[in-house]
PDB file of N, CA and C in Angstrom:
ATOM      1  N   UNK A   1     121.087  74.024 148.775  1.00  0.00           N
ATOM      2  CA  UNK A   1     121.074  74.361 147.376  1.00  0.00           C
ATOM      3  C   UNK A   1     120.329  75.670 147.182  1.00  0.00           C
ATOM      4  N   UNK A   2     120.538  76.765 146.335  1.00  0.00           N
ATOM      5  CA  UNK A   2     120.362  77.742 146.242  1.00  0.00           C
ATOM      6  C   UNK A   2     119.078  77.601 145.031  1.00  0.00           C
ATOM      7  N   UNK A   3     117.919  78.387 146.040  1.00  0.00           N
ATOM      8  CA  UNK A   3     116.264  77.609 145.259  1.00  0.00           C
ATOM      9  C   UNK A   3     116.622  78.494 143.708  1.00  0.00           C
ATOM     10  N   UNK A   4     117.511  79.680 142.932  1.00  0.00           N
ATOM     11  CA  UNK A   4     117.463  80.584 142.425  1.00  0.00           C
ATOM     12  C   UNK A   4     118.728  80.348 141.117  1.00  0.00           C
ATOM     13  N   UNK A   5     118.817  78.657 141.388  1.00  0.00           N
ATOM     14  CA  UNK A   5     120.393  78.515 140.081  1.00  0.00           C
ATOM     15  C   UNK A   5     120.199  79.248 138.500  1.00  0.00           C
ATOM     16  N   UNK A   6     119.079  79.233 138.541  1.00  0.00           N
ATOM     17  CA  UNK A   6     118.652  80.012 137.117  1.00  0.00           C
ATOM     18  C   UNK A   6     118.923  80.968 136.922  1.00  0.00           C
ATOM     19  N   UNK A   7     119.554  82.250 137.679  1.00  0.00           N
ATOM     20  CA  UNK A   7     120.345  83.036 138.058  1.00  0.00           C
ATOM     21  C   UNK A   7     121.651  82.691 137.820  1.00  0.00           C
ATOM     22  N   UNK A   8     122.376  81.898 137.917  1.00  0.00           N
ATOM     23  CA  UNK A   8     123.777  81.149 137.769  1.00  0.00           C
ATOM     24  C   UNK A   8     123.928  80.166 136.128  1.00  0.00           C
ATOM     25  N   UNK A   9     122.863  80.540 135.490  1.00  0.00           N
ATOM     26  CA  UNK A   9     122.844  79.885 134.572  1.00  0.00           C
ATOM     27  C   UNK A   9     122.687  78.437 134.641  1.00  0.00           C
ATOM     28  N   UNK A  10     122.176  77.548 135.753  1.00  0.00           N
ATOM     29  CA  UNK A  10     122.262  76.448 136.114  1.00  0.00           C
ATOM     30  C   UNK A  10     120.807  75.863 135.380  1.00  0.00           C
ATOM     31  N   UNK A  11     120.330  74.614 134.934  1.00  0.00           N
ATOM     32  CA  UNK A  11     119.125  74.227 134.829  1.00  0.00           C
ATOM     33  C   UNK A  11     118.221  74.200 136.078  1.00  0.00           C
ATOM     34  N   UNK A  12     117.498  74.148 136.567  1.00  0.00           N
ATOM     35  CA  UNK A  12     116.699  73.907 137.347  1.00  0.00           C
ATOM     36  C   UNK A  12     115.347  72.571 137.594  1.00  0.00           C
ATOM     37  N   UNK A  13     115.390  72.081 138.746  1.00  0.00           N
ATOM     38  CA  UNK A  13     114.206  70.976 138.367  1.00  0.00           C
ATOM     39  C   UNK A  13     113.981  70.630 140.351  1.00  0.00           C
ATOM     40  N   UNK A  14     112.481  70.123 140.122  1.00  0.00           N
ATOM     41  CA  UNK A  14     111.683  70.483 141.163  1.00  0.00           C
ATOM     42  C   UNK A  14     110.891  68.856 141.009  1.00  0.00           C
ATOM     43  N   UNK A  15     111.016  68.114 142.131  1.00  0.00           N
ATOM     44  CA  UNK A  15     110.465  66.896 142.190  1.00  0.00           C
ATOM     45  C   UNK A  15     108.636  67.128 141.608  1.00  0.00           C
ATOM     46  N   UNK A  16     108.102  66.661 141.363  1.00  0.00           N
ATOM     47  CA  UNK A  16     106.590  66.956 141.320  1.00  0.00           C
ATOM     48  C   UNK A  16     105.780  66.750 142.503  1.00  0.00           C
ATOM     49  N   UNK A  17     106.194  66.177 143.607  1.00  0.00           N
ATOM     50  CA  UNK A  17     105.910  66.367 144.734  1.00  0.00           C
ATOM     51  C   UNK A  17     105.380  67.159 145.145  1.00  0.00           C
ATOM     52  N   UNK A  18     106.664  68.633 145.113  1.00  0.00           N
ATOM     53  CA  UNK A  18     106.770  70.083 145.622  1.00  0.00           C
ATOM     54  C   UNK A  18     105.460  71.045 144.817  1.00  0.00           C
ATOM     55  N   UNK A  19     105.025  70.392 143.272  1.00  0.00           N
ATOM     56  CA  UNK A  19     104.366  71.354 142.861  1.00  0.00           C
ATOM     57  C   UNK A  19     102.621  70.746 143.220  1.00  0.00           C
ATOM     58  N   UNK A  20     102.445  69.812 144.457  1.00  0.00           N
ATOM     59  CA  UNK A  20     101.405  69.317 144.750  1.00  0.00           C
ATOM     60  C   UNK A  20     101.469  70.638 146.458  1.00  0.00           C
ATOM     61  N   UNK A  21     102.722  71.438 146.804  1.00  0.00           N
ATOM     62  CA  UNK A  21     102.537  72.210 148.156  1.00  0.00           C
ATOM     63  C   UNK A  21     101.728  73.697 147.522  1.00  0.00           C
ATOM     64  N   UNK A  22     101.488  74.130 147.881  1.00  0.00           N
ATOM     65  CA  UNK A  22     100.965  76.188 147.893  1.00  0.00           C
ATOM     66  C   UNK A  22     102.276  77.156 147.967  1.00  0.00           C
ATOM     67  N   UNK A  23     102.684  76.063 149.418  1.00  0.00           N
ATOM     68  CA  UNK A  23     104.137  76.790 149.277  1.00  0.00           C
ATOM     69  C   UNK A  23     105.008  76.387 149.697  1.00  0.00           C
ATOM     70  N   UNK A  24     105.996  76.729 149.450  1.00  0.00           N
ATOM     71  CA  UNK A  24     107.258  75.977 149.794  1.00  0.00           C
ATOM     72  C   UNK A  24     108.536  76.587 150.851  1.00  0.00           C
ATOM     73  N   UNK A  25     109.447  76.103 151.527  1.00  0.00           N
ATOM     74  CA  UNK A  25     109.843  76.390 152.182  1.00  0.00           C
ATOM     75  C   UNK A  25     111.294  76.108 151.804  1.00  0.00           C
ATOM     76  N   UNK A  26     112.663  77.126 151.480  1.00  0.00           N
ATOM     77  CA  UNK A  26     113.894  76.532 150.983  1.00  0.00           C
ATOM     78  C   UNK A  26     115.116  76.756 152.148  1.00  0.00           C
ATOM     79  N   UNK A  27     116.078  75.432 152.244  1.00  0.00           N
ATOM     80  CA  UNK A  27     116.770  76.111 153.056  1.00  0.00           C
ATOM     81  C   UNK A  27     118.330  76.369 152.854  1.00  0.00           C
ATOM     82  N   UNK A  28     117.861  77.693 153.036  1.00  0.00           N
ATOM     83  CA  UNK A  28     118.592  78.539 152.940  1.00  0.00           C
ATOM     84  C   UNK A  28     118.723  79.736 154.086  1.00  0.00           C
ATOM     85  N   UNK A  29     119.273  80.459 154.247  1.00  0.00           N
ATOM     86  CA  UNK A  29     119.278  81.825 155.315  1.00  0.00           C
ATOM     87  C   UNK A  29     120.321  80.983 156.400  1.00  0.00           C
ATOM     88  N   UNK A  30     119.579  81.597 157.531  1.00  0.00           N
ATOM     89  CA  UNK A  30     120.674  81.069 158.731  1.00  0.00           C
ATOM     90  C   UNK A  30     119.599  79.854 159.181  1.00  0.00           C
ATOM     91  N   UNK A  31     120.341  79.453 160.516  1.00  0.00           N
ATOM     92  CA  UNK A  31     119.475  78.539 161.440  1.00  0.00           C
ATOM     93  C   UNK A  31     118.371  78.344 161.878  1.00  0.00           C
ATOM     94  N   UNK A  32     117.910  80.066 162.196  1.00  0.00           N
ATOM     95  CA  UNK A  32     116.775  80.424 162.405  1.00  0.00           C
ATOM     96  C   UNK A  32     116.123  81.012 161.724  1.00  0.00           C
ATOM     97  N   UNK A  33     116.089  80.954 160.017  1.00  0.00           N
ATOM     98  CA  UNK A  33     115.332  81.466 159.679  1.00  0.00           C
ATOM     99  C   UNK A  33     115.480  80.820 158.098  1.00  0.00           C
ATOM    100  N   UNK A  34     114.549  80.903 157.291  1.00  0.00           N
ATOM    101  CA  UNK A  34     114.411  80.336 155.981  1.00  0.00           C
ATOM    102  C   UNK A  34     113.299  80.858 154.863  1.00  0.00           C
ATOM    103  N   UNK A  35     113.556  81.116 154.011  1.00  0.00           N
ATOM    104  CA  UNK A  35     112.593  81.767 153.434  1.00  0.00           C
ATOM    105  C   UNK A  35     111.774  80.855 152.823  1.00  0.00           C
ATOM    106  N   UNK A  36     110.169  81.862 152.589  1.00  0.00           N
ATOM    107  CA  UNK A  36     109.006  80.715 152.459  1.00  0.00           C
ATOM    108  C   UNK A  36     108.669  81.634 151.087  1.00  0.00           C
ATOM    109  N   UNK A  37     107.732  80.869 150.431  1.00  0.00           N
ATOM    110  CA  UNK A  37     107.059  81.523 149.106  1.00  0.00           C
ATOM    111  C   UNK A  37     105.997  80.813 148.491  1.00  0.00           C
ATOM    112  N   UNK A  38     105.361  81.346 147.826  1.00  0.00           N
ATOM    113  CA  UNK A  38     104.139  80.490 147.119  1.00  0.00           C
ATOM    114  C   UNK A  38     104.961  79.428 145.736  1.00  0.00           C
ATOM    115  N   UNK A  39     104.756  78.566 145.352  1.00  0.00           N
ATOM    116  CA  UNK A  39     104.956  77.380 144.357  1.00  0.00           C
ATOM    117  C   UNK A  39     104.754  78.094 143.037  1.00  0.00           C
ATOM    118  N   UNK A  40     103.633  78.320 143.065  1.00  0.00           N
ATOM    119  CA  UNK A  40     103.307  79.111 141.842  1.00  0.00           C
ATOM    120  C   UNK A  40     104.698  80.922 141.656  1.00  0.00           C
ATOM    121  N   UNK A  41     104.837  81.374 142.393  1.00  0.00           N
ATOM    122  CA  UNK A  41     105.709  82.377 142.356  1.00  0.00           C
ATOM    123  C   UNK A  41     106.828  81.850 141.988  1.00  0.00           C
ATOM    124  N   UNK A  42     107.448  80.598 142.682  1.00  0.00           N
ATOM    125  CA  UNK A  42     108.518  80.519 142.595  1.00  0.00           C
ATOM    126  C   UNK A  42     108.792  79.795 141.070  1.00  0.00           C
ATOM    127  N   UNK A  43     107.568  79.393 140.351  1.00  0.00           N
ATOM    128  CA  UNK A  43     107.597  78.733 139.254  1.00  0.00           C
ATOM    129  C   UNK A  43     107.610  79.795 138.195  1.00  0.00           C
ATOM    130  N   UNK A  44     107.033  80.618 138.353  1.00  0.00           N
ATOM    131  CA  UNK A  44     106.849  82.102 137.609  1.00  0.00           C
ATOM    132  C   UNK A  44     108.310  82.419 137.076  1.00  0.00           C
ATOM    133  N   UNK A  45     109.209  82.536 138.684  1.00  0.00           N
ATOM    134  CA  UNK A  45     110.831  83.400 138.544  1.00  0.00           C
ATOM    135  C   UNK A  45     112.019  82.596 138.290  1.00  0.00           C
ATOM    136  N   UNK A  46     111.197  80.997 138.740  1.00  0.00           N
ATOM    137  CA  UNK A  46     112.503  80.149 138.516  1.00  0.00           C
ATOM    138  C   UNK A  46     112.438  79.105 137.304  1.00  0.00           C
ATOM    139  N   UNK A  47     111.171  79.173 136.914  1.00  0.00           N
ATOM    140  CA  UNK A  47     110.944  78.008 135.902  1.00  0.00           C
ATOM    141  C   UNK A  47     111.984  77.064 135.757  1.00  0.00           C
ATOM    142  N   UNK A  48     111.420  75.846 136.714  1.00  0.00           N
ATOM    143  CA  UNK A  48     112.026  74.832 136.857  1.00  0.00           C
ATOM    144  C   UNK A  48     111.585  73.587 136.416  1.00  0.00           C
ATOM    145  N   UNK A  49     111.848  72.580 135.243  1.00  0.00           N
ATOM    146  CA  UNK A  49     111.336  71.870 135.417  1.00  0.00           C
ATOM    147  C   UNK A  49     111.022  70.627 136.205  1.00  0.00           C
ATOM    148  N   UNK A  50     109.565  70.511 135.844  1.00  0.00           N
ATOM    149  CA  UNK A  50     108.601  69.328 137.068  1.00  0.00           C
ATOM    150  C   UNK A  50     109.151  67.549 136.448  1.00  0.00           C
ATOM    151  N   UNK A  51     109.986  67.083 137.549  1.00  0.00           N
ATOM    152  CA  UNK A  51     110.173  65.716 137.059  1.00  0.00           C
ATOM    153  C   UNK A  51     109.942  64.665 138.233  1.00  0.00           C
ATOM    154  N   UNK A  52     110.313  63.648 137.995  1.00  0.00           N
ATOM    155  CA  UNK A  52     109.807  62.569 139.430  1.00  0.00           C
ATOM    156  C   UNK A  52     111.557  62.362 140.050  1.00  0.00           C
ATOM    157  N   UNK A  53     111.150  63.180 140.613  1.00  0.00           N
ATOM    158  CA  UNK A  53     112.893  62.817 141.139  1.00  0.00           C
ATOM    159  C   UNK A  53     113.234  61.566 142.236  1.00  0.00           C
ATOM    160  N   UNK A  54     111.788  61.448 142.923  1.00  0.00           N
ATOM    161  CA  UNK A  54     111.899  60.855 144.237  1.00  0.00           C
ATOM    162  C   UNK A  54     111.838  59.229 143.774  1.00  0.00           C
ATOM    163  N   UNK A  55     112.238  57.832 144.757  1.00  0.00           N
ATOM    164  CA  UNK A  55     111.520  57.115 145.035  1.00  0.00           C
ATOM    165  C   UNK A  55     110.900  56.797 145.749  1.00  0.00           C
ATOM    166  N   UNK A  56     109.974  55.949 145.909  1.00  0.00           N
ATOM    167  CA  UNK A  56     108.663  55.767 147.040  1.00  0.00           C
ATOM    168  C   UNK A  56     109.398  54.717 148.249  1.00  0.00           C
ATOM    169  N   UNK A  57     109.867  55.338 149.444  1.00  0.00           N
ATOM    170  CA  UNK A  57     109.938  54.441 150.693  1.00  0.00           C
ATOM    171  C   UNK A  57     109.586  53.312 150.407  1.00  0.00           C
ATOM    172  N   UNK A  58     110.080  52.011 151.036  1.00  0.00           N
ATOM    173  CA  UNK A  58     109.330  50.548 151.404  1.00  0.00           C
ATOM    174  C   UNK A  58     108.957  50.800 152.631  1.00  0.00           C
ATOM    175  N   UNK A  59     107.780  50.333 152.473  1.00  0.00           N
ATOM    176  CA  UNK A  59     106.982  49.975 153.625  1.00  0.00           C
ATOM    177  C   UNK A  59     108.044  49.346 155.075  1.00  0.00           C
ATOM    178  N   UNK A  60     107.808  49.373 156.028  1.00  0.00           N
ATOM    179  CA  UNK A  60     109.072  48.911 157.296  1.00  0.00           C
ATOM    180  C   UNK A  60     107.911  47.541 157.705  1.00  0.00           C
TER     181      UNK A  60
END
């Protein structure tokens, strides 16, 4: 997924998870390579909103 849909006119939204990292890592680029950035930057350019997207694993 392209970290930048806000560009495409797309909404944007970011587990709250991600805004507990410094920085984040998206993938995208090739195999060997992926671009990294600070959380806060990327919140600056992409303003995305923070929701609970995830659920919590069961225990095994």
């Amino acid at each position: 997924m392209p970290p930048s849909g806000n560009l495409h006119g797309r909404a944007m939204y970011v587990d709250r998870a991600f805004a507990e990292n410094e920085e984040i890592i998206f993938q995208a680029g090739t195999y060997r390579e992926a671009p990294k950035m600070r959380y806060h930057d990327f919140t600056r350019l992409v303003g995305p909103a923070v929701e609970e997207l995830h659920q919590p694993s069961e225990e095994v």
